[in-house]
PDB file of N, CA and C in Angstrom:
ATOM      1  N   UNK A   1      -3.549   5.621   5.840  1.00  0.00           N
ATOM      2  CA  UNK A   1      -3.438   5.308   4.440  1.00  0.00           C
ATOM      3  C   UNK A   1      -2.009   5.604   3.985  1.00  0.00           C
ATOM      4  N   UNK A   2      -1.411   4.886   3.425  1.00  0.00           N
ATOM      5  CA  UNK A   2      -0.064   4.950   2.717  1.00  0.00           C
ATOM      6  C   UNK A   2      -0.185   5.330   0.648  1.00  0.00           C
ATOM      7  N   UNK A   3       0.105   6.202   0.481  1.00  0.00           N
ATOM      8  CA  UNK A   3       0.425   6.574  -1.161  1.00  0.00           C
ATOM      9  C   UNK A   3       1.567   6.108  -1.633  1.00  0.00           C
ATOM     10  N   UNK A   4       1.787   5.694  -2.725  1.00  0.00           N
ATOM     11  CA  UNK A   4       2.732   5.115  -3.142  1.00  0.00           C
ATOM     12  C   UNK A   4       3.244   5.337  -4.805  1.00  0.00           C
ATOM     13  N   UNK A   5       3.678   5.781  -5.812  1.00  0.00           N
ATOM     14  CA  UNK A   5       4.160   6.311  -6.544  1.00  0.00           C
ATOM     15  C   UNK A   5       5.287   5.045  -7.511  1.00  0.00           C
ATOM     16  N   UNK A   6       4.863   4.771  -8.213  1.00  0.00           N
ATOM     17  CA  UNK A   6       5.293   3.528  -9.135  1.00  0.00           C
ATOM     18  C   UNK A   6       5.825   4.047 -10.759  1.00  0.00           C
ATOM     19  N   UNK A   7       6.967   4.398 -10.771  1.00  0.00           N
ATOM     20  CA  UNK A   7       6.861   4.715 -12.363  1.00  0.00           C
ATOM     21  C   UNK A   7       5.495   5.587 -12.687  1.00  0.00           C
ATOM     22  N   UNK A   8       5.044   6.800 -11.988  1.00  0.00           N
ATOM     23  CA  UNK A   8       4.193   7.428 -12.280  1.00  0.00           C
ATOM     24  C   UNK A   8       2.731   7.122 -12.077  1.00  0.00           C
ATOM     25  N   UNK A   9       2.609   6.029 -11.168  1.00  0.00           N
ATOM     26  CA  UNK A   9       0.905   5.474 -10.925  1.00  0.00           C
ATOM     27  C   UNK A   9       1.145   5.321  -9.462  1.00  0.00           C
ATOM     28  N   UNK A  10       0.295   5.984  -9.287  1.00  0.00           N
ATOM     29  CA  UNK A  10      -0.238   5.635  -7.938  1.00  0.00           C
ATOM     30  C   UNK A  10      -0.872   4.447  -7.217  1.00  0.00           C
ATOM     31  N   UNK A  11      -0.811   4.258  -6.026  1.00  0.00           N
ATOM     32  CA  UNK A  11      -1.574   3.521  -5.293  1.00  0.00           C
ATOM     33  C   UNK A  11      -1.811   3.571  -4.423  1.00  0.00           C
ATOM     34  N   UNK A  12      -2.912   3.826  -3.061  1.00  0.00           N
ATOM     35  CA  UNK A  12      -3.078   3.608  -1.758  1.00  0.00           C
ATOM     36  C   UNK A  12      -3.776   2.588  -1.049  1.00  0.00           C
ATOM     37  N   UNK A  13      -2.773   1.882  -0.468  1.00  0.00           N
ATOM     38  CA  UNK A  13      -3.417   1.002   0.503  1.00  0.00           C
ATOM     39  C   UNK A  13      -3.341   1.064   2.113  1.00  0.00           C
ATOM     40  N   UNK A  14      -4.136   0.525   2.784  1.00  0.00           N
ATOM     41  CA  UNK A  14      -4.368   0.842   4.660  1.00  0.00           C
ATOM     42  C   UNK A  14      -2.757   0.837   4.881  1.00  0.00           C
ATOM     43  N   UNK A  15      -2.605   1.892   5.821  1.00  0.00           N
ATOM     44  CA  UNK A  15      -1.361   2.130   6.439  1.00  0.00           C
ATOM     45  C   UNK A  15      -0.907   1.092   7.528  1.00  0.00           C
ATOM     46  N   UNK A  16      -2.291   0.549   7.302  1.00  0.00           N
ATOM     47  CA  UNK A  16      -1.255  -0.807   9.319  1.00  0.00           C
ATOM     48  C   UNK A  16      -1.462  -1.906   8.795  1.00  0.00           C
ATOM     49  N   UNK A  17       0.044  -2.706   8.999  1.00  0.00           N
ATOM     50  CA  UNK A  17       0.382  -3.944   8.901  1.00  0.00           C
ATOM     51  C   UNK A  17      -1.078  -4.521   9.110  1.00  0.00           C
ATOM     52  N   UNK A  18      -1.260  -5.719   8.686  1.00  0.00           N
ATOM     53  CA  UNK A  18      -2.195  -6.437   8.958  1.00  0.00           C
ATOM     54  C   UNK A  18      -1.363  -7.611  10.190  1.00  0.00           C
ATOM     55  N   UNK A  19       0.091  -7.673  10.757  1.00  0.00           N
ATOM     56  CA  UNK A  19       0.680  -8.867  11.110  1.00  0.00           C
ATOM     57  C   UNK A  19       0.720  -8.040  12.356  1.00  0.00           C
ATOM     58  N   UNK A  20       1.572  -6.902  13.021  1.00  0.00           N
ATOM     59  CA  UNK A  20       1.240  -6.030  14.418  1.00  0.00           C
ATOM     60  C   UNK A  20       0.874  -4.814  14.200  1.00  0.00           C
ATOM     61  N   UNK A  21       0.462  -4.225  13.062  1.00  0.00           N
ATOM     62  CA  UNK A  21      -0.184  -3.008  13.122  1.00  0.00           C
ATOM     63  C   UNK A  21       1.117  -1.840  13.019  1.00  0.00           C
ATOM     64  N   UNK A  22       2.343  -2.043  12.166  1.00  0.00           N
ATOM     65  CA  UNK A  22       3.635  -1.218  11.787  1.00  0.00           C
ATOM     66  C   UNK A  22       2.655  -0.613  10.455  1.00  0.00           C
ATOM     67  N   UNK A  23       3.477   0.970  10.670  1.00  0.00           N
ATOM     68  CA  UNK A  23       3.100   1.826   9.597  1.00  0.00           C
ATOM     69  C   UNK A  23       3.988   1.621   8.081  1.00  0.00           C
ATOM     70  N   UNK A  24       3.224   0.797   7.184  1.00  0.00           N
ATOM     71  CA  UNK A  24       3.281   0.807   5.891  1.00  0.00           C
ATOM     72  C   UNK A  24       4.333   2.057   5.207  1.00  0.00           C
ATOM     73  N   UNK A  25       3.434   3.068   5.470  1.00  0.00           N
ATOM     74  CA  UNK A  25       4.412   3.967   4.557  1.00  0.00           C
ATOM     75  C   UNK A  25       5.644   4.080   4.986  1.00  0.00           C
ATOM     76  N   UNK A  26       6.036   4.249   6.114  1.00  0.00           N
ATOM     77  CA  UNK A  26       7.177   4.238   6.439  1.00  0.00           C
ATOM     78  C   UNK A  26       7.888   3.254   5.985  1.00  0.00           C
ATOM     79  N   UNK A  27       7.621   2.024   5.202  1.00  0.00           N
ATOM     80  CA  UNK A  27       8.487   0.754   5.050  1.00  0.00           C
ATOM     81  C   UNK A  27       9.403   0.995   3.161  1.00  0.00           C
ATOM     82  N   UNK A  28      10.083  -0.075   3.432  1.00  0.00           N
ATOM     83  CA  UNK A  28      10.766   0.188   2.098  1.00  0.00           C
ATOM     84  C   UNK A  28      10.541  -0.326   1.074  1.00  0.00           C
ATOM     85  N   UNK A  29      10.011   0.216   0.007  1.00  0.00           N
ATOM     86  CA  UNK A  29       9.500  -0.400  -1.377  1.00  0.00           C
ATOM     87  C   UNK A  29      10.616  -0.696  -2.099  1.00  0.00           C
ATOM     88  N   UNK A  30      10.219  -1.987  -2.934  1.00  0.00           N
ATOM     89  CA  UNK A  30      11.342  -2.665  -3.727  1.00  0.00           C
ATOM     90  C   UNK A  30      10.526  -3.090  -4.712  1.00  0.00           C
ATOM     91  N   UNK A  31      10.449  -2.166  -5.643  1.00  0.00           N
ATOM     92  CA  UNK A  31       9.388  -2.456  -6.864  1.00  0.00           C
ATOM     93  C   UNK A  31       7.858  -2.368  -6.684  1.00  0.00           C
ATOM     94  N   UNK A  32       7.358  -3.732  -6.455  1.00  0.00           N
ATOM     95  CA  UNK A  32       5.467  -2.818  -6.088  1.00  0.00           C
ATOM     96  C   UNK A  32       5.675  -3.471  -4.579  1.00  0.00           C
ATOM     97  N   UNK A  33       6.525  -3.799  -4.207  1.00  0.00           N
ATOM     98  CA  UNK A  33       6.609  -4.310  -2.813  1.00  0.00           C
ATOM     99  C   UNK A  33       7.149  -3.843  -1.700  1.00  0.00           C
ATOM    100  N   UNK A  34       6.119  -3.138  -0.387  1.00  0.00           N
ATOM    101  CA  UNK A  34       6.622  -2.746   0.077  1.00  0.00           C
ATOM    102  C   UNK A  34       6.994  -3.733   1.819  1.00  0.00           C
ATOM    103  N   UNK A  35       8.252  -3.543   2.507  1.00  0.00           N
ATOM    104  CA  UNK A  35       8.201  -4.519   3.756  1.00  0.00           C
ATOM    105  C   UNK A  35       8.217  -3.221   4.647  1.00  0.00           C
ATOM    106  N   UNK A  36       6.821  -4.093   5.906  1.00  0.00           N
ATOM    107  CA  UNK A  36       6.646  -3.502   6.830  1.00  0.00           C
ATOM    108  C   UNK A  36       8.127  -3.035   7.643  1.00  0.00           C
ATOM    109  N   UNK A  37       8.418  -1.912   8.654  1.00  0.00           N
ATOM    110  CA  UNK A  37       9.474  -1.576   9.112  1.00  0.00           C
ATOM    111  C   UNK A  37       9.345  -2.428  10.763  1.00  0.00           C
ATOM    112  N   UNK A  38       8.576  -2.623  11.056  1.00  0.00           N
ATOM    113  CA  UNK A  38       8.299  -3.479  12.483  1.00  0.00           C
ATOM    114  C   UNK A  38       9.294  -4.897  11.952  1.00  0.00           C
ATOM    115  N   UNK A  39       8.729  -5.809  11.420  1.00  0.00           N
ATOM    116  CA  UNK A  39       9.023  -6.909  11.905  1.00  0.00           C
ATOM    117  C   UNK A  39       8.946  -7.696  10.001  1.00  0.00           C
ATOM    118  N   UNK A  40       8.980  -6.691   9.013  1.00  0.00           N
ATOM    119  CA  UNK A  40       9.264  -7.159   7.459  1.00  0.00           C
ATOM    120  C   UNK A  40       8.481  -7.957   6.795  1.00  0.00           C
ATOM    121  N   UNK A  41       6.782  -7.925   6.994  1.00  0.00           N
ATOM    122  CA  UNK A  41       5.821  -8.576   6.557  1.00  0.00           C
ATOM    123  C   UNK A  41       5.580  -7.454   5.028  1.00  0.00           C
ATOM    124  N   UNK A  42       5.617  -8.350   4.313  1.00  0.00           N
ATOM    125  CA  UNK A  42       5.928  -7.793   3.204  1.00  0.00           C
ATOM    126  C   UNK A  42       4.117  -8.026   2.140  1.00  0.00           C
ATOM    127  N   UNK A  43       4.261  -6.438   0.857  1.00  0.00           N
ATOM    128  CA  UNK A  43       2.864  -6.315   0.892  1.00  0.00           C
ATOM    129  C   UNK A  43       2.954  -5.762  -0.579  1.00  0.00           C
ATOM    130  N   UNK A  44       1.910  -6.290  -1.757  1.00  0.00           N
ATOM    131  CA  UNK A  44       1.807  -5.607  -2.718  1.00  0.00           C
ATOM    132  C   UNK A  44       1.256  -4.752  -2.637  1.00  0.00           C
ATOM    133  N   UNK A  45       1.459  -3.535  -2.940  1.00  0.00           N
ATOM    134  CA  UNK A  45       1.287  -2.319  -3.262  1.00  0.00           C
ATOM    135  C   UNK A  45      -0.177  -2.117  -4.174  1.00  0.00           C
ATOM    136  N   UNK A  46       0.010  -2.747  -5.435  1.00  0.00           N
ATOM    137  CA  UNK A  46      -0.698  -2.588  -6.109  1.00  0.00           C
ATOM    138  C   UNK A  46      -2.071  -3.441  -6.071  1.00  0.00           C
ATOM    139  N   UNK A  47      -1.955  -4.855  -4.937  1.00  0.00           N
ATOM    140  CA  UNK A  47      -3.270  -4.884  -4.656  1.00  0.00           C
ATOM    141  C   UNK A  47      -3.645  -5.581  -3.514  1.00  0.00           C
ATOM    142  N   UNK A  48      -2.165  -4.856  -2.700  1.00  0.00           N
ATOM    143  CA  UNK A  48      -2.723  -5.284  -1.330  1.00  0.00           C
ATOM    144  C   UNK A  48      -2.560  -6.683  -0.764  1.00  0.00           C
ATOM    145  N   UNK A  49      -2.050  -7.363  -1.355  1.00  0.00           N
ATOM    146  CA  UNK A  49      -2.098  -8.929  -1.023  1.00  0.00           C
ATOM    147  C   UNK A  49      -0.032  -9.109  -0.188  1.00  0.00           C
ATOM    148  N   UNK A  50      -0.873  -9.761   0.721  1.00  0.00           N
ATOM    149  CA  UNK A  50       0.591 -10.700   1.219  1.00  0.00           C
ATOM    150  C   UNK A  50       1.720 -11.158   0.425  1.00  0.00           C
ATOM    151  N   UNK A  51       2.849 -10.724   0.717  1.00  0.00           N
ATOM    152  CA  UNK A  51       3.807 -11.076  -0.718  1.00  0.00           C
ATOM    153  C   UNK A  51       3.469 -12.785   0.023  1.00  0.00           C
ATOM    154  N   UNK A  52       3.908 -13.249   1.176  1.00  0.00           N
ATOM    155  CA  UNK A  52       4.081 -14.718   1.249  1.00  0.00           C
ATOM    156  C   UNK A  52       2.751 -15.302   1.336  1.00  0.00           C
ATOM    157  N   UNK A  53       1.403 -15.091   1.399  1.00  0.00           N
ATOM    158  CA  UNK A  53       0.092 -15.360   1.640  1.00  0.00           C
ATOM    159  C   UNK A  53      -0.852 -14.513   1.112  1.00  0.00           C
ATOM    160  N   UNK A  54      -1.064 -14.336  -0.407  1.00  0.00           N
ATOM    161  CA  UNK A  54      -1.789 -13.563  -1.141  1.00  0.00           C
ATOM    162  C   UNK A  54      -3.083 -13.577  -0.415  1.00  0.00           C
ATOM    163  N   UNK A  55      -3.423 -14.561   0.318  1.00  0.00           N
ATOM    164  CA  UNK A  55      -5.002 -14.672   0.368  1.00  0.00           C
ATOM    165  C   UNK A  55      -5.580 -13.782   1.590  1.00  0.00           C
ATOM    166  N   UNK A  56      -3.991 -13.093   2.268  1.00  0.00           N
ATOM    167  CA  UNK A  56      -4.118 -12.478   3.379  1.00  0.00           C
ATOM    168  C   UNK A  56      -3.712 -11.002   2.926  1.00  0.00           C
ATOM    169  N   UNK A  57      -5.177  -9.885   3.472  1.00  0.00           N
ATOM    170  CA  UNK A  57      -4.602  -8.656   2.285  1.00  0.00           C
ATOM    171  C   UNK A  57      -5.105  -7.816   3.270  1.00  0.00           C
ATOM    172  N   UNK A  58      -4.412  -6.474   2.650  1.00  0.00           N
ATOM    173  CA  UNK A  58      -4.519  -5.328   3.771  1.00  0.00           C
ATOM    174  C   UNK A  58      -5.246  -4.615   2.264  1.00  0.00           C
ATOM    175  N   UNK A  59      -6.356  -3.540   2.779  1.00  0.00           N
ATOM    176  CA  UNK A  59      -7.470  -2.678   1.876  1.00  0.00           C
ATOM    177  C   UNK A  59      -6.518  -1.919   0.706  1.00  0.00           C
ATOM    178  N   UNK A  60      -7.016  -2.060  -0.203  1.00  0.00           N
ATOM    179  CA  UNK A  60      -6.368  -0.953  -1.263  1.00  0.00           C
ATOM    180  C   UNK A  60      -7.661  -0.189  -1.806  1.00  0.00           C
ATOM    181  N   UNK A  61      -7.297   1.219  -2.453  1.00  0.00           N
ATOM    182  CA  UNK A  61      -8.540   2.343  -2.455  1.00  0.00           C
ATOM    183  C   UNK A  61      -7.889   3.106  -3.432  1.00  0.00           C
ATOM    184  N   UNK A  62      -9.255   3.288  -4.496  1.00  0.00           N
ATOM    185  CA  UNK A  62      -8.581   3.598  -5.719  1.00  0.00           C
ATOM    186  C   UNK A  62      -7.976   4.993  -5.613  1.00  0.00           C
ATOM    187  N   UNK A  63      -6.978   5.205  -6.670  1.00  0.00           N
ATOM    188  CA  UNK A  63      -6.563   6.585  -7.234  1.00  0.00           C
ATOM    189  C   UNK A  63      -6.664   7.619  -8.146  1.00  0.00           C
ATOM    190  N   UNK A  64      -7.118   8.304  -7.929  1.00  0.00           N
ATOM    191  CA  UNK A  64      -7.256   9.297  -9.715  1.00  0.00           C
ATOM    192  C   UNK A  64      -6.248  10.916  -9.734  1.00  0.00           C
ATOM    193  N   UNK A  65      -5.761  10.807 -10.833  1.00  0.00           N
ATOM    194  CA  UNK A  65      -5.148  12.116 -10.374  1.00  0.00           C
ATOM    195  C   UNK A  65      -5.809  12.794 -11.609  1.00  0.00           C
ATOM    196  N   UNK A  66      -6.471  14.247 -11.430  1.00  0.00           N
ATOM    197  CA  UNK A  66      -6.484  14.888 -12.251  1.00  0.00           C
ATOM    198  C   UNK A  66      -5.603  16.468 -12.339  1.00  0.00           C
ATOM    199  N   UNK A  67      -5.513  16.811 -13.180  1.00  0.00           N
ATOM    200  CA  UNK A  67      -4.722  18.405 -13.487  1.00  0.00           C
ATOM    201  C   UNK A  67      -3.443  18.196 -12.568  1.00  0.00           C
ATOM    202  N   UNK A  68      -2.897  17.248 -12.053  1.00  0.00           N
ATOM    203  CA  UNK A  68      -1.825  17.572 -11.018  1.00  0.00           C
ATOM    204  C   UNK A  68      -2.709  16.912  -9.524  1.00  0.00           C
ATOM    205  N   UNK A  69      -3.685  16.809  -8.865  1.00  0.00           N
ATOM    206  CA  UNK A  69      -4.051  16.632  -7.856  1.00  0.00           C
ATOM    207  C   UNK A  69      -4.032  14.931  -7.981  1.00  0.00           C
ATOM    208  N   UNK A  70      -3.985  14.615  -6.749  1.00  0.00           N
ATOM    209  CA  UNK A  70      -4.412  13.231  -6.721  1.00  0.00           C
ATOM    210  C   UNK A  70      -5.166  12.741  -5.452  1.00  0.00           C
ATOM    211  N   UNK A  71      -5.798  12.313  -5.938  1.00  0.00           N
ATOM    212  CA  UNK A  71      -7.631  11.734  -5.282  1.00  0.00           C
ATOM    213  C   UNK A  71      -8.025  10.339  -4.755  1.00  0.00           C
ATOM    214  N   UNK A  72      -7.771   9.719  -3.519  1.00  0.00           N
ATOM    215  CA  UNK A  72      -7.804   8.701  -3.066  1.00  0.00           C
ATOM    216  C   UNK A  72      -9.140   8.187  -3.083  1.00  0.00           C
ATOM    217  N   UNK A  73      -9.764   7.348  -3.477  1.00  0.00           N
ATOM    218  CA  UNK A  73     -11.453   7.431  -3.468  1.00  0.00           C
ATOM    219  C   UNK A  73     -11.381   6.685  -1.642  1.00  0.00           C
ATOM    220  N   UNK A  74     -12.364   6.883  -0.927  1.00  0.00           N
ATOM    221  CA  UNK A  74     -12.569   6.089   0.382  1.00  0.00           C
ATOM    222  C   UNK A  74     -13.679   5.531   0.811  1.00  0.00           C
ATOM    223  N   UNK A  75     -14.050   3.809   0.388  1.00  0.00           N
ATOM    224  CA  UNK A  75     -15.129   3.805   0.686  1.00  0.00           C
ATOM    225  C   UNK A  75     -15.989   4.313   1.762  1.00  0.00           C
ATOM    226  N   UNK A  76     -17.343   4.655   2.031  1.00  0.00           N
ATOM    227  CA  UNK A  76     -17.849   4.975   3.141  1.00  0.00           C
ATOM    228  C   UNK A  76     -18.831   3.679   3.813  1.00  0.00           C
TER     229      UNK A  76
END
């Protein structure tokens, strides 16, 4: 899972590329967009969709922060 921090909102979506399986967080965000570090398959943040093929999406899982903590929900 990759966390991600936007002007103060969170987001987490699956940590592996959906294109060879490169770790997300490690990649570089440029607004809500972050590009994979493997090979630059690029990914909204905020809901997971393919920057070039929206219809192709890697999982996003909600966030809550309370008192300071922050709380990834995970489906089961």
């Amino acid at each position: 899972m990759a966390l991600f921090n936007l002007d103060g909102r969170f987001y987490a979506i699956d940590n592996t590329c959906a294109h060879r399986g490169g770790p997300l967080g490690e990649g570089d965000l440029e607004g809500r967009i972050v590009a994979c570090p493997w090979h630059g398959w690029r990914w909204d943040v905020t809901t997971g969709a393919n920057a070039n093929n929206p219809g192709l999406k890697v999982a996003c899982f909600p966030v809550i922060v309370e008192n300071g903590a922050i709380f990834v929900e995970i489906p089961q």
